[in-house]
N, C-alpha and C. Protein backbone atom coordinates (compact mmCIF):
# COMPACT_ATOMS: atom_id res chain seq x y z
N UNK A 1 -10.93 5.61 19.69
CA UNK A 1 -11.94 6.19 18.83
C UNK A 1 -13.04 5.20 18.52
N UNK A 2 -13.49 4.36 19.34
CA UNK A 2 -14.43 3.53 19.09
C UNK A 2 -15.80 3.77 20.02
N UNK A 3 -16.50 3.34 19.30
CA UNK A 3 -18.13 4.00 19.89
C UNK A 3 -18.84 2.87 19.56
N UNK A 4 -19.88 2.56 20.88
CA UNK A 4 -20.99 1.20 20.43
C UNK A 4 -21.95 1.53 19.31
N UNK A 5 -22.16 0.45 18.79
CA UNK A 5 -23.56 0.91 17.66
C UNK A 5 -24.93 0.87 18.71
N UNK A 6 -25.75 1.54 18.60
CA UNK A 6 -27.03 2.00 18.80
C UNK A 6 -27.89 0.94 18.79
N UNK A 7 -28.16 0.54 17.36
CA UNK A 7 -28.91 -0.41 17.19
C UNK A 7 -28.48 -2.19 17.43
N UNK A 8 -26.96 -2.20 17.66
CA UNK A 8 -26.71 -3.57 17.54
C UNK A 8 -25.88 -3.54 18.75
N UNK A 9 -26.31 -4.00 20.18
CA UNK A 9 -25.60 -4.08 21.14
C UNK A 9 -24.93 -4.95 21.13
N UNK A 10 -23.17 -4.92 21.61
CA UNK A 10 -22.14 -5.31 21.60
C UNK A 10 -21.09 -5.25 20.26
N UNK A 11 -21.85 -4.32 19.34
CA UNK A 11 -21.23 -4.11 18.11
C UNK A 11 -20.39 -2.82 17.97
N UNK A 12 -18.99 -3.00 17.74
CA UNK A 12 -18.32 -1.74 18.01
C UNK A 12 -17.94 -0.91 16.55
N UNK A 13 -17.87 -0.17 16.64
CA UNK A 13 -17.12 0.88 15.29
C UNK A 13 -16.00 1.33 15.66
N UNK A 14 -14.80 0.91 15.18
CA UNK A 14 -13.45 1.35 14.99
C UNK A 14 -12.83 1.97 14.06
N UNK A 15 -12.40 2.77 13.59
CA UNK A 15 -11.31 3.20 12.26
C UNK A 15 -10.03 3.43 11.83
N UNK A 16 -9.88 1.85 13.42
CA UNK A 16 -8.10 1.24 12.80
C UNK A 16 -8.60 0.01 12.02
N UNK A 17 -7.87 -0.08 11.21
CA UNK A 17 -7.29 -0.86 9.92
C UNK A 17 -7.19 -2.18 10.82
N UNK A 18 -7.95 -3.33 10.31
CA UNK A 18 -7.46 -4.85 11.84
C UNK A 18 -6.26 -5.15 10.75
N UNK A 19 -6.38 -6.56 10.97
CA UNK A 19 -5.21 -7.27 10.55
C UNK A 19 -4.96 -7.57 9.43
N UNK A 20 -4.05 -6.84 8.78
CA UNK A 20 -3.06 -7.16 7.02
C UNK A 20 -2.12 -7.99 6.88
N UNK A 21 -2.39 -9.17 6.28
CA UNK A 21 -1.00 -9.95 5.96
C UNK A 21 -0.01 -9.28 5.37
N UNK A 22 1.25 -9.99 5.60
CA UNK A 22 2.27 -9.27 4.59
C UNK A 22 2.11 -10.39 3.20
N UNK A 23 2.35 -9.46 2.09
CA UNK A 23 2.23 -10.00 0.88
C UNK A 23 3.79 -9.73 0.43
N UNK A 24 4.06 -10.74 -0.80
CA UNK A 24 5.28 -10.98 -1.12
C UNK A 24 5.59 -9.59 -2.18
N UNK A 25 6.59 -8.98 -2.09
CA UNK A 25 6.12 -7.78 -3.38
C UNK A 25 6.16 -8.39 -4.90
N UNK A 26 6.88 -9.78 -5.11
CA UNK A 26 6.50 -10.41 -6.24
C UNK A 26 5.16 -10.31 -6.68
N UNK A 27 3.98 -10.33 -5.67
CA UNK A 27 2.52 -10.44 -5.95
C UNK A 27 1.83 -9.01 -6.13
N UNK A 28 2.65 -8.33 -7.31
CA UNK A 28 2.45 -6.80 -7.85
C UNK A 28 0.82 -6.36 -6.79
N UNK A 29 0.07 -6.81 -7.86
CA UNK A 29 -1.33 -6.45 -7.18
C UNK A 29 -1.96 -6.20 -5.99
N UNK A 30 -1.56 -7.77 -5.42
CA UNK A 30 -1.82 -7.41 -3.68
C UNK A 30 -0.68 -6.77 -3.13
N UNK A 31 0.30 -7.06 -3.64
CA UNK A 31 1.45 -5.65 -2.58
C UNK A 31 0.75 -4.64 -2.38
N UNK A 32 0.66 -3.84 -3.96
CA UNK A 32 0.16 -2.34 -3.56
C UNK A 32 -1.06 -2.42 -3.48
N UNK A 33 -1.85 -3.23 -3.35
CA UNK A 33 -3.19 -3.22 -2.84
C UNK A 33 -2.72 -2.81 -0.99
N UNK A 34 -1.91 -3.56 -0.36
CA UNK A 34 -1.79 -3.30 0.93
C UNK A 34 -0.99 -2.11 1.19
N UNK A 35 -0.24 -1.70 0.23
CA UNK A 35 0.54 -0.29 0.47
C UNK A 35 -0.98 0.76 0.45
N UNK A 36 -1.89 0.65 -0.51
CA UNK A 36 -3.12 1.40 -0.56
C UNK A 36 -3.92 1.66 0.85
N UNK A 37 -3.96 0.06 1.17
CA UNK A 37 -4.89 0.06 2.82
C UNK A 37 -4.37 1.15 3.53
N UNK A 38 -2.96 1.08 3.67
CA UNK A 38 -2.46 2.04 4.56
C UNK A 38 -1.77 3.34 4.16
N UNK A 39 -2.12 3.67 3.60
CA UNK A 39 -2.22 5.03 2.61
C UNK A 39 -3.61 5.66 2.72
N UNK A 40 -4.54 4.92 1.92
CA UNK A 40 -5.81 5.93 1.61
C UNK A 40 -6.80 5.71 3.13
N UNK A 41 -7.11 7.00 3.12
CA UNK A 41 -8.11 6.91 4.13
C UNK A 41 -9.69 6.91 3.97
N UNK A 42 -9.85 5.64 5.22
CA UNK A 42 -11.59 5.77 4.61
C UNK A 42 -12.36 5.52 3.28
N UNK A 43 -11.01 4.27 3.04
CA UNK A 43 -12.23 4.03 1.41
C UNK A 43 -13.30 3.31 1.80
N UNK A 44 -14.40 2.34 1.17
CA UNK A 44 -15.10 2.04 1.45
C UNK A 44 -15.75 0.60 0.73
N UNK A 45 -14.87 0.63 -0.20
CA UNK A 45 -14.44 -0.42 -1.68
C UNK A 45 -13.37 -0.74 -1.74
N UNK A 46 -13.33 -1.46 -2.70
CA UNK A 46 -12.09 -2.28 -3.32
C UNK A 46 -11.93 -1.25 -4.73
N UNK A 47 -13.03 -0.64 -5.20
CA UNK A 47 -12.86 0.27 -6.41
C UNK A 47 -12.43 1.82 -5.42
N UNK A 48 -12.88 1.78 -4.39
CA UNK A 48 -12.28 3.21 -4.12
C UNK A 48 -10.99 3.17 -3.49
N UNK A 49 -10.39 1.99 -3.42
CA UNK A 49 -8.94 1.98 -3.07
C UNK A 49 -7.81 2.49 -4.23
N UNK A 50 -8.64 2.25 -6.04
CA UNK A 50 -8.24 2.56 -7.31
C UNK A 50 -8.34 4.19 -7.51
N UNK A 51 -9.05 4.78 -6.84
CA UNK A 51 -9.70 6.10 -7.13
C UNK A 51 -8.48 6.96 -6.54
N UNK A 52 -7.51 7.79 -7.49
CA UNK A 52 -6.88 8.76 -6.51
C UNK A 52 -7.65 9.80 -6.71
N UNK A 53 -7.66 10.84 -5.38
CA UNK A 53 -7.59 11.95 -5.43
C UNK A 53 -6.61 12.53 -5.39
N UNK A 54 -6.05 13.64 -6.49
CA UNK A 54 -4.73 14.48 -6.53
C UNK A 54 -5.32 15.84 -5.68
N UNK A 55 -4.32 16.29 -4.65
CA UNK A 55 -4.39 17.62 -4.05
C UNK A 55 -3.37 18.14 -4.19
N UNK A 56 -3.83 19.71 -3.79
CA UNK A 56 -2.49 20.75 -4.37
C UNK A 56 -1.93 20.71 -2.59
N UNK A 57 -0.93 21.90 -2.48
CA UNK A 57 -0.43 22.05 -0.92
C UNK A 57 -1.48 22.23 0.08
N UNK A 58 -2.33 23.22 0.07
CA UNK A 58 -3.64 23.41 0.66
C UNK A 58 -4.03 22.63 1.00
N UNK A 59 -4.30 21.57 0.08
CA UNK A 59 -5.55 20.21 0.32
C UNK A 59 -5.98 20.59 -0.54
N UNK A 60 -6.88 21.36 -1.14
CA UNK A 60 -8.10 21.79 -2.37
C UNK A 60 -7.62 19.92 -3.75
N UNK A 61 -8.76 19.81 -3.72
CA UNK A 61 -8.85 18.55 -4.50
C UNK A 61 -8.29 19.04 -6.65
N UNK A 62 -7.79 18.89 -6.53
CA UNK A 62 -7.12 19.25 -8.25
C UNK A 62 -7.85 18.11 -9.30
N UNK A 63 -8.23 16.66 -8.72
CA UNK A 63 -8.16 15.89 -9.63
C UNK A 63 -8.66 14.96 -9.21
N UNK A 64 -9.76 13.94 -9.55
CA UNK A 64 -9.87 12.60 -9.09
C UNK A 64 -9.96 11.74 -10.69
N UNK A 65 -8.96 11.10 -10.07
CA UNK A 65 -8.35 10.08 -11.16
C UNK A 65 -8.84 8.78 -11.16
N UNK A 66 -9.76 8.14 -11.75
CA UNK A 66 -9.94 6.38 -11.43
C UNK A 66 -8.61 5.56 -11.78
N UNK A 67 -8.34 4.91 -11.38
CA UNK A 67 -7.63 3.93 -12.04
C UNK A 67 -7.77 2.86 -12.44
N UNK A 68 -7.13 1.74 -13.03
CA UNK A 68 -7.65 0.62 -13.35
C UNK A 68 -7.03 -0.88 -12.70
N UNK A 69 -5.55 -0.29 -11.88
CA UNK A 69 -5.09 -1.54 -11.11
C UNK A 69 -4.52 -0.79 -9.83
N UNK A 70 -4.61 -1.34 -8.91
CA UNK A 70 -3.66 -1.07 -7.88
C UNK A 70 -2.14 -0.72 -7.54
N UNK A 71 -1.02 -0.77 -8.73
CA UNK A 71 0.36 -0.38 -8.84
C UNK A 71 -0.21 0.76 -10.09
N UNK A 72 -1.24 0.87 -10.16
CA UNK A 72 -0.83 2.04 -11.21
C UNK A 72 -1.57 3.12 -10.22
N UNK A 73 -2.26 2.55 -9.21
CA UNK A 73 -3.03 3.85 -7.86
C UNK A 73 -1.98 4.30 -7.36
N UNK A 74 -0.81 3.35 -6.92
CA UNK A 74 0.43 3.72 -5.97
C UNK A 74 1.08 4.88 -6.79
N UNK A 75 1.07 4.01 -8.14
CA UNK A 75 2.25 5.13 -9.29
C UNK A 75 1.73 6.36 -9.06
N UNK A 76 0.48 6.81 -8.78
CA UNK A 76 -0.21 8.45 -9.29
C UNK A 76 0.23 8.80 -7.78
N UNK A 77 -0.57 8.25 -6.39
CA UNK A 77 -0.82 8.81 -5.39
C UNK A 77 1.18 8.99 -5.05
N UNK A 78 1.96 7.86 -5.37
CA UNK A 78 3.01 8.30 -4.61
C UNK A 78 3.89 7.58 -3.52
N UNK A 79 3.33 6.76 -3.19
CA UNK A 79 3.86 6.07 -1.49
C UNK A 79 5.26 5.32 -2.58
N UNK A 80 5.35 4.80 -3.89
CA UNK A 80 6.35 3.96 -4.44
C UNK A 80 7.41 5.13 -4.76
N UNK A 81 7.45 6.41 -4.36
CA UNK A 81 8.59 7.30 -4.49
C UNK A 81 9.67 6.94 -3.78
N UNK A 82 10.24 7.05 -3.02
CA UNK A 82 10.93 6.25 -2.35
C UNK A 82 10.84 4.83 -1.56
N UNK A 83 11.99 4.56 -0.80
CA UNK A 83 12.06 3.30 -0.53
C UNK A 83 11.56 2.70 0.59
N UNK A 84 10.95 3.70 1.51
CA UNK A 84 9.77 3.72 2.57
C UNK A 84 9.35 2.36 2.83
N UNK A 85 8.73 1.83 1.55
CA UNK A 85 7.46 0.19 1.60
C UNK A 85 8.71 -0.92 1.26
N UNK A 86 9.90 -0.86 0.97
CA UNK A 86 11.09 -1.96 1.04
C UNK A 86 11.23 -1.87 2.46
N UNK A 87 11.51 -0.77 3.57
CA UNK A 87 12.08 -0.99 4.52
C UNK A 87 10.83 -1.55 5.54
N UNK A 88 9.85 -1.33 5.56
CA UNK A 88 8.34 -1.76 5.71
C UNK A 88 8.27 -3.28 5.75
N UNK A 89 8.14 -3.91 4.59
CA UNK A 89 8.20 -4.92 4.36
C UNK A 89 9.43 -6.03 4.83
N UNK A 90 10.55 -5.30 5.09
CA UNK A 90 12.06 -5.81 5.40
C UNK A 90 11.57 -6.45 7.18
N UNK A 91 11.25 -4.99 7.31
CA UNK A 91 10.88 -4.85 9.34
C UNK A 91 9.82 -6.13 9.33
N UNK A 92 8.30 -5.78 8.81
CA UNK A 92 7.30 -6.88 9.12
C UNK A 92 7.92 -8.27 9.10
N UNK A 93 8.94 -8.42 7.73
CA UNK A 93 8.69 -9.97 7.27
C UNK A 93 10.11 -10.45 8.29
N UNK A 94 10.89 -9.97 9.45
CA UNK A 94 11.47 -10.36 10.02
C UNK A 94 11.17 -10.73 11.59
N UNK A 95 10.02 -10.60 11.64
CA UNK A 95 9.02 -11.28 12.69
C UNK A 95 8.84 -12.18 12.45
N UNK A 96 8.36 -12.70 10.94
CA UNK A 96 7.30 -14.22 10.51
C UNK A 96 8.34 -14.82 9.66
N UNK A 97 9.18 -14.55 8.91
CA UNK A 97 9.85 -15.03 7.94
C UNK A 97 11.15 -16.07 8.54
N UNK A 98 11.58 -16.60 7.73
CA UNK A 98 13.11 -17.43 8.25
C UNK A 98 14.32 -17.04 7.54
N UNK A 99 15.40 -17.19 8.18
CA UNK A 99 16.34 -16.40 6.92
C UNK A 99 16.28 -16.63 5.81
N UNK A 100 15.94 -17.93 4.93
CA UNK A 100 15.87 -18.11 3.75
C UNK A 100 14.98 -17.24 3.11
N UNK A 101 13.69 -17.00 3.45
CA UNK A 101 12.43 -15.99 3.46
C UNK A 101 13.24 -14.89 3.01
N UNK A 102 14.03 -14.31 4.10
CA UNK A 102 14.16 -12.72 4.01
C UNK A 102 15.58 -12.76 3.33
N UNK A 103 16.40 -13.70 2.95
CA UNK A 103 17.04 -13.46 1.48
C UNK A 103 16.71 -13.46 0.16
N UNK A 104 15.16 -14.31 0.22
CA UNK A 104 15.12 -13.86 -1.11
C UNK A 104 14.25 -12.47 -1.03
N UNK A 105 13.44 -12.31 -0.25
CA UNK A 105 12.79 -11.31 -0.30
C UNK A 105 13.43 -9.86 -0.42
N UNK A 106 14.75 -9.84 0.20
CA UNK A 106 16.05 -8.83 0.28
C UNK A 106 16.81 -9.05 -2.00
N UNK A 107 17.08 -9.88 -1.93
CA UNK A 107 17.39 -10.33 -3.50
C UNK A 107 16.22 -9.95 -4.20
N UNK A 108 14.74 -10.17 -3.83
CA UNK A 108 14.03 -9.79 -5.14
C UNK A 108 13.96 -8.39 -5.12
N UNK A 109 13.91 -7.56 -3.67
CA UNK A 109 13.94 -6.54 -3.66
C UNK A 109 15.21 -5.60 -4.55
N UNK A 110 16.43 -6.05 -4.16
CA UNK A 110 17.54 -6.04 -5.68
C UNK A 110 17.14 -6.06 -6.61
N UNK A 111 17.03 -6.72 -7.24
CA UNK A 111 16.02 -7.32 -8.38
C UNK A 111 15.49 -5.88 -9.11
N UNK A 112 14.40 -5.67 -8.45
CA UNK A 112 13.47 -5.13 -8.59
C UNK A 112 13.78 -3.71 -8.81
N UNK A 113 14.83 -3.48 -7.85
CA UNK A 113 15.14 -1.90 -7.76
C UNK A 113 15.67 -1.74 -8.91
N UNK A 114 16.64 -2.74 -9.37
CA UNK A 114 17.68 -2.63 -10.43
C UNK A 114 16.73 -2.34 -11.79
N UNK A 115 15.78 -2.90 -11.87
CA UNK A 115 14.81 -2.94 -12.98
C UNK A 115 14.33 -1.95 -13.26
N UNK A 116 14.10 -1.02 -12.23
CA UNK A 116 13.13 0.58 -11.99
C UNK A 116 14.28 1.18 -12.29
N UNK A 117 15.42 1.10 -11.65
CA UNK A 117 16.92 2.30 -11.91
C UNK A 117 17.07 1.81 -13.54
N UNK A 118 17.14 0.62 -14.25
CA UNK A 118 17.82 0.71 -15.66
C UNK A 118 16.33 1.40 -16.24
N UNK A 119 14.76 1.23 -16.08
CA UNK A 119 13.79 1.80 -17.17
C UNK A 119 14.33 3.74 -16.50
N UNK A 120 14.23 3.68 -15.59
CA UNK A 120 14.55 5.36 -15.33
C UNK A 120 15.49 5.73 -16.19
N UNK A 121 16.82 5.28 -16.37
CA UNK A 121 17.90 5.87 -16.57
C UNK A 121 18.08 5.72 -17.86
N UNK A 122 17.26 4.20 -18.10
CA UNK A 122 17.49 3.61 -20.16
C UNK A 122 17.30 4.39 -21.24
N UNK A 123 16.20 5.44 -20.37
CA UNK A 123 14.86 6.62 -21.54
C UNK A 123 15.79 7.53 -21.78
């Protein structure tokens, strides 16, 4: 899906996503900043990565919500419903990582879950 620009020869337009580091999910912000990249389509900002739009089944737009951080965009749009972005992150970081890496990263992920299951269940 790439097409030359017109005016700037040898300049291409693509609308795959290039290259995302993996971020530690300790680093709240940029985690779901990168769960966002690959979630929302076609933002165009760093503020429209915050912006959900809520849709009903149809598609028809119900709601556009600003937000104010990036784990609270994930919280509305959804991708942190299940465990999808643990197994994500498990796969990537066992290319680059060393075992020490991907035990703690496996432990914080523990961690972490345990923290979300006791506020769910505490209320």
């Amino acid at each position: 899906m790439e097409k030359e620009q017109d005016s700037i020869p040898g300049y291409v337009i693509d609308n795959a996503l290039g290259r995302v580091y993996t971020v530690h999910p300790n680093n709240r912000e940029a985690f779901h900043m990168r769960l966002l990249l690959h979630h929302v389509r076609g933002p165009i900002s760093f503020e429209d990565l915050k912006t959900v739009i809520v849709r009903d089944a149809d598609g028809d737009i119900l709601e556009i919500k600003p937000c104010s951080t990036y784990t609270e965009a994930c919280q509305v749009l959804g991708p942190l419903e299940d465990d999808s972005h643990w197994y994500q992150a498990m796969e990537e970081a066992t290319v680059s990582q060393s075992p020490a890496q991907l035990r703690n990263l496996f432990t914080n992920g523990c961690h972490m879950w345990l923290k979300q299951t006791y506020r769910t269940v505490g209320k």
